[in-house]
Protein backbone atom coordinates (compact mmCIF):
# COMPACT_ATOMS: atom_id res chain seq x y z
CA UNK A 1 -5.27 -13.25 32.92
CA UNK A 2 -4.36 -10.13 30.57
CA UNK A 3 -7.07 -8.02 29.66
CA UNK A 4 -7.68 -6.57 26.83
CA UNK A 5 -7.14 -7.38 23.15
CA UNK A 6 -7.24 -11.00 22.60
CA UNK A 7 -7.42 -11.79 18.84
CA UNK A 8 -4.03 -12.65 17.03
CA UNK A 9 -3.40 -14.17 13.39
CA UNK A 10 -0.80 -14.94 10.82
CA UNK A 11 -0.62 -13.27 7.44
CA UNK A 12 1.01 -14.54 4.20
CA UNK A 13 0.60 -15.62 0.89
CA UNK A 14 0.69 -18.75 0.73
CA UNK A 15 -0.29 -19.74 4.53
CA UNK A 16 -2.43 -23.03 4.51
CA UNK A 17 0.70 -24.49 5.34
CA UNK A 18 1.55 -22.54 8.20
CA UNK A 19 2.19 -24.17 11.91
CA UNK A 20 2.10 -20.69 14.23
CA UNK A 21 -1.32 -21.11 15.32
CA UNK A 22 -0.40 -24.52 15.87
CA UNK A 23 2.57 -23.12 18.18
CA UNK A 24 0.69 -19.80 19.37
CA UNK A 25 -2.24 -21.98 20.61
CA UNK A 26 -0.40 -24.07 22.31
CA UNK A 27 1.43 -21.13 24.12
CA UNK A 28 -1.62 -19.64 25.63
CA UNK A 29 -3.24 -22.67 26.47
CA UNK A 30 -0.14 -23.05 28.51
CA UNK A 31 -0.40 -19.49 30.13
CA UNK A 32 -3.94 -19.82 30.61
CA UNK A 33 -4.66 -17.11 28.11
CA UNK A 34 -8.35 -17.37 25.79
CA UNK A 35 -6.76 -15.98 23.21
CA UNK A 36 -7.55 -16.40 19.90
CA UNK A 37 -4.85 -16.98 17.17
CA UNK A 38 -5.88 -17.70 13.24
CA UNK A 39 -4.64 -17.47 9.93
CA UNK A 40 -5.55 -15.65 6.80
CA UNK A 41 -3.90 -15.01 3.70
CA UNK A 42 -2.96 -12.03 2.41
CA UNK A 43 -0.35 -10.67 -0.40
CA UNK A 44 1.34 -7.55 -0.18
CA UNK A 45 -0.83 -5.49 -2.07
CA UNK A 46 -3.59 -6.48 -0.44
CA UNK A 47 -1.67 -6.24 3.23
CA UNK A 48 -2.53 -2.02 4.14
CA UNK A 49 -5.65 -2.32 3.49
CA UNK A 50 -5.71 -5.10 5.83
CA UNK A 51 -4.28 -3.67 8.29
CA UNK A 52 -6.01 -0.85 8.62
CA UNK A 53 -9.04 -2.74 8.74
CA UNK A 54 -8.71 -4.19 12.04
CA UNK A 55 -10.21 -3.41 14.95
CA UNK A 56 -9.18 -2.90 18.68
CA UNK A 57 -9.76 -6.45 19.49
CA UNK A 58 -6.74 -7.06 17.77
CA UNK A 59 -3.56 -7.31 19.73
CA UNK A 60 -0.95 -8.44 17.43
CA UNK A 61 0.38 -10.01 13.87
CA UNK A 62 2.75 -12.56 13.15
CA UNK A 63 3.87 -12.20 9.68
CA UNK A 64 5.70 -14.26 6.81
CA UNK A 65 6.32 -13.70 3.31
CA UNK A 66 5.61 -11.48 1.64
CA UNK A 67 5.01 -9.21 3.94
CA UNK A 68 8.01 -8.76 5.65
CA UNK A 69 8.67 -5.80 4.38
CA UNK A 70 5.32 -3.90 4.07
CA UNK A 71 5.19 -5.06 7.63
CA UNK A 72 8.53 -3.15 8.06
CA UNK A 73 7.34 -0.22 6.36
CA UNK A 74 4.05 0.12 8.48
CA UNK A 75 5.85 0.02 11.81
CA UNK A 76 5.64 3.19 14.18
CA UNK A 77 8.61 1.82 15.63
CA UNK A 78 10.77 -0.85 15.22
CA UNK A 79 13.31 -3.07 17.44
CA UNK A 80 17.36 -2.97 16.44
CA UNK A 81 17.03 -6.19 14.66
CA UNK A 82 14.25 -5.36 12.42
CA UNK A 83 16.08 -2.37 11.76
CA UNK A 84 19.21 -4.32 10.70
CA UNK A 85 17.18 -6.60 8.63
CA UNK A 86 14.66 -4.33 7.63
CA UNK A 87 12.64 -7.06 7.82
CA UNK A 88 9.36 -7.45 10.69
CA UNK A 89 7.57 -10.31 11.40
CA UNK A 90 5.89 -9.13 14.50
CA UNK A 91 3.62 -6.78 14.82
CA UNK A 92 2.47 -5.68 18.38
CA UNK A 93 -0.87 -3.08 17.72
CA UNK A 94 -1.24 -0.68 20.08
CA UNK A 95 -3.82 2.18 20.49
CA UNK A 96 -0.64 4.63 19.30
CA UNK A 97 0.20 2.06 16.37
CA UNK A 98 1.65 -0.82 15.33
CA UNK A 99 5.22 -1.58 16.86
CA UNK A 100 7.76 -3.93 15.34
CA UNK A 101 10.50 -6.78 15.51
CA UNK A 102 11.82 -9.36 14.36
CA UNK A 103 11.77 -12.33 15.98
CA UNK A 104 13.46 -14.56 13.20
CA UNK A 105 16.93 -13.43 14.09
CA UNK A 106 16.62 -14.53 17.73
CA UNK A 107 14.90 -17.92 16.90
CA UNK A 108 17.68 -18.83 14.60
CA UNK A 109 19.84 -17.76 17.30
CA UNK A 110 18.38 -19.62 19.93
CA UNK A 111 18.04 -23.16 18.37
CA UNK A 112 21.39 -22.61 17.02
CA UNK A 113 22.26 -22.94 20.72
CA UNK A 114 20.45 -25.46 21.69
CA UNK A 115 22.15 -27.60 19.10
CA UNK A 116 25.62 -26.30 20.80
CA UNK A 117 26.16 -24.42 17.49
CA UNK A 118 27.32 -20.98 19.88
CA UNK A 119 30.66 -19.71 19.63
CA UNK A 120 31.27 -20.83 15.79
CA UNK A 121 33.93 -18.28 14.57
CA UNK A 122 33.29 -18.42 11.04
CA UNK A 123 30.17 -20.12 8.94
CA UNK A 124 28.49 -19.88 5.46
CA UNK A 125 25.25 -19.12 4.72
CA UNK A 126 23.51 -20.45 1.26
CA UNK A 127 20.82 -17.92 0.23
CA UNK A 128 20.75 -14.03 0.29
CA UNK A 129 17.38 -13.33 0.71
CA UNK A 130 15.22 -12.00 3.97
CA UNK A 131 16.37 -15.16 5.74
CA UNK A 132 19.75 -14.94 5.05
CA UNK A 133 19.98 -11.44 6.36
CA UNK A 134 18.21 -12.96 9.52
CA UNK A 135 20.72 -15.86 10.04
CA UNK A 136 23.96 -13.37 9.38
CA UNK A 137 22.76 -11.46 11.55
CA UNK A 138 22.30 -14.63 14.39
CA UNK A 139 25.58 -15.56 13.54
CA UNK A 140 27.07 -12.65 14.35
CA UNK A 141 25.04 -12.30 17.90
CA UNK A 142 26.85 -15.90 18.32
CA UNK A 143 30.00 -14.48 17.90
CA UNK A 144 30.70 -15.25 14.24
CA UNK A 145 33.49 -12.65 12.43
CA UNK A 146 33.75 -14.15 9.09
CA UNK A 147 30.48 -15.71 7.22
CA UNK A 148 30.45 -16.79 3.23
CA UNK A 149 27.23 -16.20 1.62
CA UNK A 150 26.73 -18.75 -1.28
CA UNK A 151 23.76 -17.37 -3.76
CA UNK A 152 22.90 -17.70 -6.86
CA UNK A 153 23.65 -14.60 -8.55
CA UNK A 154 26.82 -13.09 -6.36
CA UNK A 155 25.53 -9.18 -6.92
CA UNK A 156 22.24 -10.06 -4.84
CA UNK A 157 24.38 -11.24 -1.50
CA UNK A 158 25.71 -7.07 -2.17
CA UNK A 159 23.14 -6.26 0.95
CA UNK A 160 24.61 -8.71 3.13
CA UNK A 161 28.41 -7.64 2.45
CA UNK A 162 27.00 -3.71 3.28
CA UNK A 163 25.10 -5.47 6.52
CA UNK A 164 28.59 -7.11 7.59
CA UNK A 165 30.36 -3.63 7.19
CA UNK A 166 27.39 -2.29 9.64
CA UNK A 167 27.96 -5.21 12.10
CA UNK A 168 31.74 -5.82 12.02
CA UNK A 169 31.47 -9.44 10.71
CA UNK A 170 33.24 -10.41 7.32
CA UNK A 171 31.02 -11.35 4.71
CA UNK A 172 31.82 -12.49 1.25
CA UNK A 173 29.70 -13.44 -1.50
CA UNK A 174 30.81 -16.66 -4.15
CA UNK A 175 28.66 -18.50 -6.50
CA UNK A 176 26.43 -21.13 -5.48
CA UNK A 177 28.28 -23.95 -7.39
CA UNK A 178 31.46 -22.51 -5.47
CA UNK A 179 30.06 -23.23 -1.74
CA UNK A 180 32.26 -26.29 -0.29
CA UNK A 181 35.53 -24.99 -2.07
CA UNK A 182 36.62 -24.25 1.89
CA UNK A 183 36.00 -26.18 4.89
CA UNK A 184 33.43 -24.81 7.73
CA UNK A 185 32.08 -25.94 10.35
CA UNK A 186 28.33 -24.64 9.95
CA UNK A 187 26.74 -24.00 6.98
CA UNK A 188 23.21 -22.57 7.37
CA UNK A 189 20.67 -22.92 4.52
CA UNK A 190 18.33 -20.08 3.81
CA UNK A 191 16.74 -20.91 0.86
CA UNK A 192 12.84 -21.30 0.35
CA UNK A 193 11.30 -24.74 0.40
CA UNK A 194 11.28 -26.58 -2.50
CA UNK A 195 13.67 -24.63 -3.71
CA UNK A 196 15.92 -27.21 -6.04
CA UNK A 197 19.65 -27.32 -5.58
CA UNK A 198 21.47 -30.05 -8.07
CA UNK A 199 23.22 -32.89 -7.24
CA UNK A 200 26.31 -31.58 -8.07
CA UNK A 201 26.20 -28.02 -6.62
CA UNK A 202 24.47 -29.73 -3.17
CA UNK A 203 27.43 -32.87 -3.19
CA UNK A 204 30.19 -29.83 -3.64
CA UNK A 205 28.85 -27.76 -0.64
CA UNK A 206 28.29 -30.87 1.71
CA UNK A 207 32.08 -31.99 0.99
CA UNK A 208 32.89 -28.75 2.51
CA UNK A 209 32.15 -30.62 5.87
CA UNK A 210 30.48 -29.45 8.99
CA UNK A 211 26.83 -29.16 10.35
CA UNK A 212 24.14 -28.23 8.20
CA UNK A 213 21.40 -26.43 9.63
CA UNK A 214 18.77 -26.11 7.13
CA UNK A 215 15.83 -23.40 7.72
CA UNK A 216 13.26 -25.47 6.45
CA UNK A 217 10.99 -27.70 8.04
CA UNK A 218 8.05 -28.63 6.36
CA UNK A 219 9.48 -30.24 2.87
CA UNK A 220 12.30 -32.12 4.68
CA UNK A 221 14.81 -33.36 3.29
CA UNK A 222 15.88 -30.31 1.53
CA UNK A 223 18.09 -31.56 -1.43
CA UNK A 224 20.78 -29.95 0.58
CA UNK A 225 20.21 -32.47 3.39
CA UNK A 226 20.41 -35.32 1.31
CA UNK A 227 23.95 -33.68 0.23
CA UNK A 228 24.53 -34.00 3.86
CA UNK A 229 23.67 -37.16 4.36
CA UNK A 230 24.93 -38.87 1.43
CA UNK A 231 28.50 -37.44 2.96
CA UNK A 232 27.59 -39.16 6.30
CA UNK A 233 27.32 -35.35 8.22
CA UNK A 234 24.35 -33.99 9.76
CA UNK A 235 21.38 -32.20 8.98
CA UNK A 236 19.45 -30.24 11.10
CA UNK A 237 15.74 -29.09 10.15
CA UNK A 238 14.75 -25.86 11.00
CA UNK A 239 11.41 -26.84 13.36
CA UNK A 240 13.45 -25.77 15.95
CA UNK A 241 14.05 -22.22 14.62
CA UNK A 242 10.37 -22.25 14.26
CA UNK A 243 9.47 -22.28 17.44
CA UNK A 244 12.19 -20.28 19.40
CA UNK A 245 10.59 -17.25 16.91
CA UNK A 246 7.19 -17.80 17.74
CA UNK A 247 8.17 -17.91 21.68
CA UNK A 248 9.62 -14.40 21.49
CA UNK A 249 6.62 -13.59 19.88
CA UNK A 250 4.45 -14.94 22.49
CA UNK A 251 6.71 -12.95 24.70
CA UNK A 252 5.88 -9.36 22.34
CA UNK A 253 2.24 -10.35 22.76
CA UNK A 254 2.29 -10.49 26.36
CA UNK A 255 4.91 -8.25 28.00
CA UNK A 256 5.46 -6.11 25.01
CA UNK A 257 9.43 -7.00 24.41
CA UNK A 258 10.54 -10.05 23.00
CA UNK A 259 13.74 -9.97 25.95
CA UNK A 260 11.52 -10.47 28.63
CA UNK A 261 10.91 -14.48 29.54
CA UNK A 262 7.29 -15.30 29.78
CA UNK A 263 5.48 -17.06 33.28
CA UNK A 264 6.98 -20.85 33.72
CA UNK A 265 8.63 -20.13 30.10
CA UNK A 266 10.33 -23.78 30.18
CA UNK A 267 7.20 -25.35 30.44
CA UNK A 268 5.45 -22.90 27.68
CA UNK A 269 8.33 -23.90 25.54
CA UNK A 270 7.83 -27.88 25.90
CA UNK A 271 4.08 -27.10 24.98
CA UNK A 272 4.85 -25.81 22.12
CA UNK A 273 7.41 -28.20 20.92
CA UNK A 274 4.94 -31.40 22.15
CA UNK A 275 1.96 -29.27 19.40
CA UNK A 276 4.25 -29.82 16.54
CA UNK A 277 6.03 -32.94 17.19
CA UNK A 278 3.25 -34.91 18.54
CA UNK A 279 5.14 -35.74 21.63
């Protein structure tokens, strides 16, 4: 067993909802860890003061929104794709600071993958917030050149067309109401759940054809996936995503880097999975 700090926790605003230590638990029960992992809410202007508050019994932070960015901010150091996001959702707290990454990138990547989803050339995303930037970002570590970013207001997606420049992948913002005009055979949805999409705008982008893989997972189906499945395509929740993030953040809490596979990993994973499905 590891010694040393063993208490671990989730921040956010809101965060009732939230299944990490549902996941985390799960993980370390599997490792034979006592660990400890909780959840607490707090907002962002709340968050330094937090932070700074904790003691050396602590040994690490998973983080959602908003504090993505403060998180960012408060890093000593960061890994490459928190730095491309500039967005951190781990936090690994160390006697010289607290060290960061970003494990949504990877866990988008992963599931993405294990829904054979690798190798797609060109894709849209629908959203240009944090998450967005997270699944461009996957997409292009799956080998994706050219990605469409369908928002709301085109001038917000302007990060993720400077972000493609950085990365060598194409990206190209259009209306919201314009997704679906061209055919592709992934479209990943990004926005927040609950958020509404209508009829309309969600039939348009579903004729577009292709798999939808849709980042929420809690308030399921997303408008967008009843697009989907009024056109007879698929839909693919994002529980999945979930918990590929919060396994390479198991892996920052125990080794330190999030590329480093944990003890019996395959059987960690199906631990996790079995704590949220019910399996």
């Amino acid at each position: 067993m590891l010694i040393g700090p063993d208490l671990l926790a989730v921040w956010g605003d809101p965060i009732a909802h939230s299944l990490s230590p549902v996941l985390h638990t799960a993980a370390y029960r599997a490792l034979g860890l006592d660990w400890r992992y909780t959840r607490r809410r707090v907002d962002a202007a709340s968050f330094g003061a937090a932070l700074h508050g904790l003691d050396a019994s602590w040994r690490g932070l998973s983080l959602t929104m908003p504090l993505k960015t403060p998180a960012f901010r408060a890093a000593r150091t960061r890994d490459r794709r928190a730095e491309l996001s500039g967005a951190v959702n781990t936090l690994l707290l160390t006697d010289d600071g607290p060290h960061g990454f970003n494990t949504d990138v990877g866990g988008i990547a992963r599931d993405l993958r294990t829904h054979g989803l690798a190798g797609v050339g060109s894709a849209r995303v629908i959203g240009a917030g944090a998450t967005a930037t997270s699944a461009v970002l996957a997409l292009a570590e799956l080998g994706a050149t050219a990605v469409e970013v369908a928002a709301r207001r085109v001038d917000s997606a302007a990060p993720l067309v400077a972000l493609g420049e950085r990365i060598g992948v194409a990206v190209h913002a259009v209306p919201l109401d314009a997704a679906g005009h061209e055919p592709t055979p992934l479209t990943v949805a990004a926005l927040p759940g609950g958020a509404q999409v209508p009829d309309e705008v969600a039939d348009a982008a579903a004729a577009g054809g292709g798999i939808l893989y849709d980042v929420v997972y809690g308030q399921w189906p997303t408008d967008l996936a009843r697009a989907w499945q009024r056109a007879g395509g698929t839909a693919v929740p994002g529980r999945g995503m979930l918990t590929e993030q919060a396994l390479l953040q198991v892996r920052v809490f125990v080794h330190g880097d999030p590329d480093t596979p944990l003890p019996d990993e395959p059987a960690v994973l199906a631990a996790m999975r079995a704590a949220v499905t019910g399996d």
